[in-house]
Protein backbone atom coordinates (compact mmCIF):
# COMPACT_ATOMS: atom_id res chain seq x y z
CA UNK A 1 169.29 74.65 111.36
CA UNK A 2 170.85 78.22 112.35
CA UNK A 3 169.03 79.72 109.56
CA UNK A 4 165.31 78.14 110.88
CA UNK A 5 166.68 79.64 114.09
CA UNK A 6 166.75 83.33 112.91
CA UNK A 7 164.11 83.63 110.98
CA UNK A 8 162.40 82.07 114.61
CA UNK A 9 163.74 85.00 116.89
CA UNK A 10 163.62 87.27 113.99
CA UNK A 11 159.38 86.68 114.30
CA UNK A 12 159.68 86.87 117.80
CA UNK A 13 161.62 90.12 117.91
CA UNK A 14 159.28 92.05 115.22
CA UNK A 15 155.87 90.76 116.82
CA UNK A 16 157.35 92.05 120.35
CA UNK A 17 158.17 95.26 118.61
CA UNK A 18 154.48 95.43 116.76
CA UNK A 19 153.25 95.65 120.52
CA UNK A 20 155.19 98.99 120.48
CA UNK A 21 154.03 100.76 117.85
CA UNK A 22 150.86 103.13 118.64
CA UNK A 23 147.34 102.79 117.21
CA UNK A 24 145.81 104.85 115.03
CA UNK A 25 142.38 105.38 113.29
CA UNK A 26 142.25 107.79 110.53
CA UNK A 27 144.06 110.89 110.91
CA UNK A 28 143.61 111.26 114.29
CA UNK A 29 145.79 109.75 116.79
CA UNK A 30 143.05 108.95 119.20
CA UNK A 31 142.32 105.47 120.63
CA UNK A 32 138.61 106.05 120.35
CA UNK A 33 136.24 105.50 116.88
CA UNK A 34 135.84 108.29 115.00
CA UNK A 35 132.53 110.40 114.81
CA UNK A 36 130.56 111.43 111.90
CA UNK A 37 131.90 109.97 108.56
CA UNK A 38 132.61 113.14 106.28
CA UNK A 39 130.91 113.25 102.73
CA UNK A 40 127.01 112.64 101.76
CA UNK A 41 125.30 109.88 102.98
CA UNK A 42 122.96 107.56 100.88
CA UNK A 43 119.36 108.96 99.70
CA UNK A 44 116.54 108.06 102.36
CA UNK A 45 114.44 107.05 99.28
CA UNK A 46 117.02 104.19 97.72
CA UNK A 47 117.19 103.37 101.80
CA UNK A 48 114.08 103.16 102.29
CA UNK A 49 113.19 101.09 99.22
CA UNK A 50 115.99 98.56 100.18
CA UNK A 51 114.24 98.15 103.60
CA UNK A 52 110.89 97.83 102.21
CA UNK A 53 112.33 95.21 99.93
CA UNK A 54 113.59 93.24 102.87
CA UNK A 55 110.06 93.45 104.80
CA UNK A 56 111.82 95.77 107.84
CA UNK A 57 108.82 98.38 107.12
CA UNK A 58 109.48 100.57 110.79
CA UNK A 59 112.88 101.00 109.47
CA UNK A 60 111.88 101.72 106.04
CA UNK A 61 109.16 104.52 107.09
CA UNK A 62 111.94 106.72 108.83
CA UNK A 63 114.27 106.25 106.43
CA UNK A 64 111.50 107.88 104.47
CA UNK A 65 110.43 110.79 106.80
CA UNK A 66 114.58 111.62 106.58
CA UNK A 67 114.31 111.36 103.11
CA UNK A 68 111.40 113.83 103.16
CA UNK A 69 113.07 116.15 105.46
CA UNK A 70 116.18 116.39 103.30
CA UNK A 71 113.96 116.84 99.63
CA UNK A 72 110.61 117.89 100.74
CA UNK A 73 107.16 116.48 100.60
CA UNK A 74 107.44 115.53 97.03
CA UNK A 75 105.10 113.14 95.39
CA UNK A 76 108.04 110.25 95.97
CA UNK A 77 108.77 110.21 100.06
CA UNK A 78 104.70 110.81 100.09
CA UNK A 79 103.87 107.89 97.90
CA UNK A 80 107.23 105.99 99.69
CA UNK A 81 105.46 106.99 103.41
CA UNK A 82 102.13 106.22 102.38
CA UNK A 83 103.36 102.39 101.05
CA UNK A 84 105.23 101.81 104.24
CA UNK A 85 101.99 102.89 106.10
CA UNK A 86 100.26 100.38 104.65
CA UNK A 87 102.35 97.46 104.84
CA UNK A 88 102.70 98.41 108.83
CA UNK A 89 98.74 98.31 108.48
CA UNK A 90 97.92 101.67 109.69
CA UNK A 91 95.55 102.06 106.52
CA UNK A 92 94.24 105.59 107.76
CA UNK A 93 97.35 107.31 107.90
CA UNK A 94 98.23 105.64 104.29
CA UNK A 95 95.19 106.72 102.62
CA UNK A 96 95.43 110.57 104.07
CA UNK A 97 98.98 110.14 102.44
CA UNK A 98 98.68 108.82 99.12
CA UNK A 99 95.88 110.97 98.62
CA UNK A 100 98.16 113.99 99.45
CA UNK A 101 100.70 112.22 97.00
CA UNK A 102 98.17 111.80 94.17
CA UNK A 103 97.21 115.83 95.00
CA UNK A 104 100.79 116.59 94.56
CA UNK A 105 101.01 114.95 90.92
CA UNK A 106 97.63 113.61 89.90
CA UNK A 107 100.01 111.43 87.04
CA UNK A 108 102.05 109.64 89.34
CA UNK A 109 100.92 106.07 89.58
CA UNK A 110 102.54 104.37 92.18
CA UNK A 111 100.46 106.56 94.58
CA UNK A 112 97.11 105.77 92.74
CA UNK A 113 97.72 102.38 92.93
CA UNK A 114 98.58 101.91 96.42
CA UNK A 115 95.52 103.84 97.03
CA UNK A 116 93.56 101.57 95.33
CA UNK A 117 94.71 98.71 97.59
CA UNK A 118 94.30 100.98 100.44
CA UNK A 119 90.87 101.37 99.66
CA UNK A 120 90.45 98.05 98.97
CA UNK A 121 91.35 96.96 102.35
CA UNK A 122 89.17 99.73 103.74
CA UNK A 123 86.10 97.89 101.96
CA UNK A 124 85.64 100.97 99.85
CA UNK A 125 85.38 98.82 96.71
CA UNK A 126 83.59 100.92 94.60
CA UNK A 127 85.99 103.83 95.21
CA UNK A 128 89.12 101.64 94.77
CA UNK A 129 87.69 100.68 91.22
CA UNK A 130 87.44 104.22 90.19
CA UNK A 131 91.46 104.79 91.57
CA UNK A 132 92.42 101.89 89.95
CA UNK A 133 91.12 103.10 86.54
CA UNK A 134 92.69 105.96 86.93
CA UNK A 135 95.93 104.54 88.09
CA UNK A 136 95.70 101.93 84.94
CA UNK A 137 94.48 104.65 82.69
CA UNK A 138 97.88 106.76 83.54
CA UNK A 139 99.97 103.20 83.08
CA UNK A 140 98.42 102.92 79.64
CA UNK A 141 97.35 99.51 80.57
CA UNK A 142 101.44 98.44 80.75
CA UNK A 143 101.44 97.11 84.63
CA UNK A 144 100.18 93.83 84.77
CA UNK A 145 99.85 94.22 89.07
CA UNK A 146 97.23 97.25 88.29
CA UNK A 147 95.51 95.50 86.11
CA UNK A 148 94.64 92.53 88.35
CA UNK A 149 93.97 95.36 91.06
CA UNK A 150 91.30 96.41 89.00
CA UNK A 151 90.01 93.29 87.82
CA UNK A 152 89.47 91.86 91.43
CA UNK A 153 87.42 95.81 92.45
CA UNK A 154 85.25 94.83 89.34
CA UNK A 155 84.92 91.77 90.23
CA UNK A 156 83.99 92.37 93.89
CA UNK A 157 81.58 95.06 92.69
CA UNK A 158 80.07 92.62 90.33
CA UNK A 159 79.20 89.88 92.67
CA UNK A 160 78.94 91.54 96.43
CA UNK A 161 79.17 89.48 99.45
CA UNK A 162 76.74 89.74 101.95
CA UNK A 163 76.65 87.56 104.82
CA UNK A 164 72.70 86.21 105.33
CA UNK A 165 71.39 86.91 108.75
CA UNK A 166 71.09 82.97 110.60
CA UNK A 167 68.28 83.31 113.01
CA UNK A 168 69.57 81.18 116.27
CA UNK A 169 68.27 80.64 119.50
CA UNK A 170 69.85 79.10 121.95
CA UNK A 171 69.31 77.61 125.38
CA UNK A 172 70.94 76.89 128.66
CA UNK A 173 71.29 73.72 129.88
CA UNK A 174 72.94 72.79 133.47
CA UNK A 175 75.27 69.74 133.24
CA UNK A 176 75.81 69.40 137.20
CA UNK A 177 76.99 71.92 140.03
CA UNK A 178 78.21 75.30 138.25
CA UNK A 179 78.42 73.67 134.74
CA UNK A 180 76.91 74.90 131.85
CA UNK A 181 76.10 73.85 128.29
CA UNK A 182 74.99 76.62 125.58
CA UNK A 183 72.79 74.68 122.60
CA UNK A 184 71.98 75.88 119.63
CA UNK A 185 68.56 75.51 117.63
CA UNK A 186 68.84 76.14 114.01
């Protein structure tokens, strides 16, 4: 039993002199967290991509803009911007992008592509057709996602939808005090 006894005020003794010993982050001997982390942080591009990959598009497009303000407005950060831009629905901005992307390097396809679908969703069908050829021309007919891109322009060129005008009239009827009913004759 001495021994259990010991090793007992021997834990109490070091845990009260633990409460002693100063803290320390790092190098410094300061209380406080440290500031900037030394070294070189990771790429805005492989950020961005990860955040686009998880849906957080916001986050993704200024991980891009401090990509592009660390390499430039190359073809990649304007094809990344341009992407993000669309998912986040803002299809002008996207298109002026990509199209400065596909001005940069008229071989890169990502930015073709996503033109294509950004023209697409601008109703500009006929013109999204054309950038999808071009963009599945430059793939050598490899990406199966540009292919379908261009099969669904052709086929929306093919058969157009147009919405007949219905000629209505309608008429007011009063149901009581202040009440209303609209009817429609067909």
């Amino acid at each position: 039993m001495p021994a259990t006894r010991r090793l007992i005020a021997l834990a109490c003794l070091s845990a009260a002199l633990a409460g002693c010993v100063p803290l320390s982050f790092g190098t410094s001997q300061s209380p406080y967290a440290p500031g900037y982390a030394d070294g070189d942080g990771v790429d805005g591009l492989i950020v961005g991509h990860r955040l686009m990959a998880a849906g957080e598009y916001d986050l993704a497009l200024k991980a891009y803009y401090r990509a592009m303000a660390e390499h430039g407005a190359t073809v990649d950060t304007l094809s990344a911007i341009g992407s993000a831009n669309l998912k986040l629905g803002r299809l002008g901005q996207a298109e002026q992008i990509l199209r400065r992307a596909t001005e940069k390097d008229a071989k890169f396809v990502p930015a073709w592509n996503n033109l294509g679908v950004v023209l697409m969703e601008e109703g500009k069908v006929a013109e999204a057709a054309r950038t999808f050829r071009i963009a599945y021309g430059l793939d050598n007919g490899e990406s199966d996602a540009i292919r379908e891109n261009l099969m669904r322009a052709l086929a929306k060129i093919d058969k157009p939808v147009y919405d007949s005008p219905q000629e209505q009239t309608f008429k007011l009827v009063r149901r009581g005090h202040g009440e209303y009913l609209l009817l429609t004759k067909h």
